[in-house]
Protein backbone atom coordinates (compact mmCIF):
# COMPACT_ATOMS: atom_id res chain seq x y z
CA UNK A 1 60.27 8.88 -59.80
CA UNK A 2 61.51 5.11 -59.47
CA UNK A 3 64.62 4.84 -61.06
CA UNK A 4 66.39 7.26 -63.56
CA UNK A 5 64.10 10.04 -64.57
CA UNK A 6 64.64 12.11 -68.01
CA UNK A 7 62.02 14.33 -67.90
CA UNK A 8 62.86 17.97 -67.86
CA UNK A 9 61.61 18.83 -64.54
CA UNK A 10 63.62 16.39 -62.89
CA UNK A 11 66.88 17.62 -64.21
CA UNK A 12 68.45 20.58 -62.20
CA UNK A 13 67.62 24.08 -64.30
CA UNK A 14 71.31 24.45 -65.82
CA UNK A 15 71.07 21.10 -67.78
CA UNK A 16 67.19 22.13 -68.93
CA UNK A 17 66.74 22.58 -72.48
CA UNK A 18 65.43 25.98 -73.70
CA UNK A 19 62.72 25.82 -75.20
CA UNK A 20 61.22 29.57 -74.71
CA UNK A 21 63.61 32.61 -74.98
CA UNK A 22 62.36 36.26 -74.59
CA UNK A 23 62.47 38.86 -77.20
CA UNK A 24 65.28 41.75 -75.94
CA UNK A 25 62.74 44.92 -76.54
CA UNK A 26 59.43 43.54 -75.76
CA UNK A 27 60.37 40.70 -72.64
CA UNK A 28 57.49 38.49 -75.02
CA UNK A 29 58.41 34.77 -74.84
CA UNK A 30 58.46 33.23 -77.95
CA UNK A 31 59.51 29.38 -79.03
CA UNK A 32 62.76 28.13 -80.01
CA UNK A 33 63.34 25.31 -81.98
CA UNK A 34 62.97 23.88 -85.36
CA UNK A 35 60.91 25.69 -87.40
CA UNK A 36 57.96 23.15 -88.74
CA UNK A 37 56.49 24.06 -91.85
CA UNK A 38 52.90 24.11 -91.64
CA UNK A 39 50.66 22.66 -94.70
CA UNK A 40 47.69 24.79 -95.78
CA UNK A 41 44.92 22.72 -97.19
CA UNK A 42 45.34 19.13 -98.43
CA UNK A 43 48.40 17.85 -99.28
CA UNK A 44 48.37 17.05 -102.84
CA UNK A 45 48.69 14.20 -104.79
CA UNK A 46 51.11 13.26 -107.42
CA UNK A 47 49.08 14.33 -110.19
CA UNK A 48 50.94 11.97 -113.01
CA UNK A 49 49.66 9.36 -111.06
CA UNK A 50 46.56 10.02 -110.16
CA UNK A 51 45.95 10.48 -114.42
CA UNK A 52 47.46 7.44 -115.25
CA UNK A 53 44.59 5.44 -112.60
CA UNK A 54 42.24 7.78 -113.40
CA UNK A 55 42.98 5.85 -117.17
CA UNK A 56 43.65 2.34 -116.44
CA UNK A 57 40.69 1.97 -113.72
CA UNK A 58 38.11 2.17 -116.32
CA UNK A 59 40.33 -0.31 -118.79
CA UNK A 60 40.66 -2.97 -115.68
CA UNK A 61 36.89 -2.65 -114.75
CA UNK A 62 36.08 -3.23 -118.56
CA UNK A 63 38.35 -6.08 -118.45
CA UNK A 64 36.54 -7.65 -115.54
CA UNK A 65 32.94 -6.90 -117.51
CA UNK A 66 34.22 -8.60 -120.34
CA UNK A 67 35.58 -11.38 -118.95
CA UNK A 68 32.78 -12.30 -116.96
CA UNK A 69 30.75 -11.76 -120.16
CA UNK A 70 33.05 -14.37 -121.81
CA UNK A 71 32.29 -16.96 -119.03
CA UNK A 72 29.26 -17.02 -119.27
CA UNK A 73 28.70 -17.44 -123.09
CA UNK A 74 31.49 -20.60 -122.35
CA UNK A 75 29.62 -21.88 -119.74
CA UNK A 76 26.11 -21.80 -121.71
CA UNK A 77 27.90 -23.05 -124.71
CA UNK A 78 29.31 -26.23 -122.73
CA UNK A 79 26.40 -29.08 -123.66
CA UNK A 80 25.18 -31.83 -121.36
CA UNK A 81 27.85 -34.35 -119.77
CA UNK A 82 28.00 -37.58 -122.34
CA UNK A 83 30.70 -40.26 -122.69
CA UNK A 84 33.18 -39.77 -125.22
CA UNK A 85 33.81 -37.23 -127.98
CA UNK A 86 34.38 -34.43 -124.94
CA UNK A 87 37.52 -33.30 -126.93
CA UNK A 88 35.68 -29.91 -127.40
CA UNK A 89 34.80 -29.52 -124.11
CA UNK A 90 37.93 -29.93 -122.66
CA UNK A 91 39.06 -26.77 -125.20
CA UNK A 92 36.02 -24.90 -123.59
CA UNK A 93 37.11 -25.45 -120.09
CA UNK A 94 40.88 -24.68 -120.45
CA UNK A 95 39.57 -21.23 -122.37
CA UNK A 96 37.56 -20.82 -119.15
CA UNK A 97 40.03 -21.44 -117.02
CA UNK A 98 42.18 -18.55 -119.17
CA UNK A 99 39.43 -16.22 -118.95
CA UNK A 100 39.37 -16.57 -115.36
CA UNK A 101 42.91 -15.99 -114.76
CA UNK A 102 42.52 -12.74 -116.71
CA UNK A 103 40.09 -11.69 -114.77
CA UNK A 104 41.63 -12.35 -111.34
CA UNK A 105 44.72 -10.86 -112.38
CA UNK A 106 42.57 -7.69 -113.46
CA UNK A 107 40.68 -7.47 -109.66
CA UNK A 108 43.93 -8.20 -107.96
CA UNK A 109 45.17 -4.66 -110.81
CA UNK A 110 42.32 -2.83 -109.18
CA UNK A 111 43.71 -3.75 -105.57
CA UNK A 112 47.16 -2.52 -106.37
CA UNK A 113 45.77 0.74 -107.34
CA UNK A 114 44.06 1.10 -103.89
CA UNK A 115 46.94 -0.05 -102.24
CA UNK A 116 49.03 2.76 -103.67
CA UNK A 117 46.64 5.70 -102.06
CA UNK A 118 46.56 4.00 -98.77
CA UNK A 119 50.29 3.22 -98.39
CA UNK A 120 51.27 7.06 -99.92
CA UNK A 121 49.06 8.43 -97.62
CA UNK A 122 50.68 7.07 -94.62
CA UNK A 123 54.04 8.26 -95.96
CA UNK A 124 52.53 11.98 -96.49
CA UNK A 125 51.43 11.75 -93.09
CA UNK A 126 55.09 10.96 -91.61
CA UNK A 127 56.52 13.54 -93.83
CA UNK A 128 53.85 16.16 -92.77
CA UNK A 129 54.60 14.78 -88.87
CA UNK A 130 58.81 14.64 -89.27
CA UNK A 131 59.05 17.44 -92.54
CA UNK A 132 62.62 17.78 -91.45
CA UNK A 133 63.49 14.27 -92.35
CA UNK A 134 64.72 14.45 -96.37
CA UNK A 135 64.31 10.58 -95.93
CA UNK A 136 60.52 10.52 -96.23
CA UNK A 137 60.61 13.37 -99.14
CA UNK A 138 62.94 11.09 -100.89
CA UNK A 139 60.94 7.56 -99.55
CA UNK A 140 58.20 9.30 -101.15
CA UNK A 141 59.46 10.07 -104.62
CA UNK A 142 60.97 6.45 -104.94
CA UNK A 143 57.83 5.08 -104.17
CA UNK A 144 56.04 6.76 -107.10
CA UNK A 145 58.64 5.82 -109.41
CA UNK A 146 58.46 2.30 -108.50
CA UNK A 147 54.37 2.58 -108.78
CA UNK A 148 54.92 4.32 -111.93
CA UNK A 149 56.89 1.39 -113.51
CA UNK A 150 54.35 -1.12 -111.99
CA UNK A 151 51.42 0.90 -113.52
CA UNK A 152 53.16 0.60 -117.01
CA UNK A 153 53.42 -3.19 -116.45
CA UNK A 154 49.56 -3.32 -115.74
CA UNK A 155 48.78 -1.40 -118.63
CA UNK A 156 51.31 -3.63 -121.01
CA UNK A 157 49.18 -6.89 -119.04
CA UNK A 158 46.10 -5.48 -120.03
CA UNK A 159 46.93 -5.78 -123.46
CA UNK A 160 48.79 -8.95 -123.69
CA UNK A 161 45.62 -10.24 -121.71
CA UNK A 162 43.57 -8.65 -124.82
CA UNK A 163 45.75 -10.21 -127.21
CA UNK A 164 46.12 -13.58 -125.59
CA UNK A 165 42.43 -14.33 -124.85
CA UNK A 166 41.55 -13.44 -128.32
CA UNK A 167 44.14 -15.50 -129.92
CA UNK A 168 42.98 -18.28 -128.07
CA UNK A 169 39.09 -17.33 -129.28
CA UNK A 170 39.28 -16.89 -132.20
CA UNK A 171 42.00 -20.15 -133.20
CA UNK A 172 39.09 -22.88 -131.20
CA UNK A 173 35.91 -20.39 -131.67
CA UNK A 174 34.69 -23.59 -134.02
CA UNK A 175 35.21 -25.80 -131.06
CA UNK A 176 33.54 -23.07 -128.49
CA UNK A 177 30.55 -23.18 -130.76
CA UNK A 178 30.17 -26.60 -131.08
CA UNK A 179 32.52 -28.33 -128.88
CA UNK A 180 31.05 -32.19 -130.31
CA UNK A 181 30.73 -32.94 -133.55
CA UNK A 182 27.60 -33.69 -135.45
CA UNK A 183 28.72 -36.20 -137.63
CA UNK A 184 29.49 -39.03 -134.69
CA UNK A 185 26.54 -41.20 -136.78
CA UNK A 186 28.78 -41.46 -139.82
CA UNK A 187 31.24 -42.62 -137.93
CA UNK A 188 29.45 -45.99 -137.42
């Protein structure tokens, strides 16, 4: 060994740790050391949790249906590009442009919840790895309060997206229907 060695072998036998002792009666060695508990079967989820995505996932993904549904009756409602009287038109697009917020923020709702498994899962896996550490119990728990509380603020998005995109529908659905009006001849 170059330099300092710290491995066990190296050091003389009175500084070695022990790591095997003997049982008195039998002479058997067994292992000494902290005990590790050992996890039968998966480790489980937090089951609050996994009901509360097994709820919103379906809400989000009918969110995103919707939406996209929305768009496109927008976009086929949107006539040919003239000059002038595009007042209506301009309505349609900022609508769009609404709906397709909505619907971003909705995928990006999806992500989160995808996140969550993959980022718990690591954290099970250093608490099943270090189960001494009360840290990573306790890391753990935090974390699914603070997904908790971010769930609830998807869910309260969801239905201020609701509300919003059909406040905004139904107050300009005159202008999404016909976005120029027919009586530009009287005009003259």
């Amino acid at each position: 060994c170059n330099g300092p060695c710290l491995a066990e072998e190296h050091l003389p036998s009175s500084k070695k740790r022990k790591l095997e002792a003997e049982l008195p009666e039998t002479g058997i060695p067994v292992s000494v050391g902290p005990k590790l508990p050992h996890f039968p079967g998966p480790v489980p989820c937090n089951t609050k949790l996994v009901r509360i995505v097994d709820f919103l996932k379906p809400e989000i993904l009918l969110l995103v249906n919707s939406c996209n549904a929305i768009k496109l009756w927008i976009q086929l409602k949107i006539p040919k590009i003239e000059d002038g009287n595009n007042f209506g038109v301009g309505i349609q697009e900022d609508i769009l442009a609404e709906v397709s917020k909505a619907e971003s923020d909705a995928g990006s709702y999806l992500e989160q919840m995808s996140r969550y498994f993959g980022s718990r899962g690591k954290m099970v896996s250093k608490l099943v790895k270090y189960p001494f550490l009360d840290d990573y119990r306790r890391s753990i728990n935090e974390y699914d309060e603070k997904v908790f509380l971010s769930f609830r603020l998807i869910l309260r998005e969801l239905r201020n997206i609701y509300v919003v995109l059909y406040d905004v529908i139904i107050k300009n659905y005159e202008k999404l229907i016909r976005p120029r009006n027919s009586n530009t001849s009287s005009l003259y």
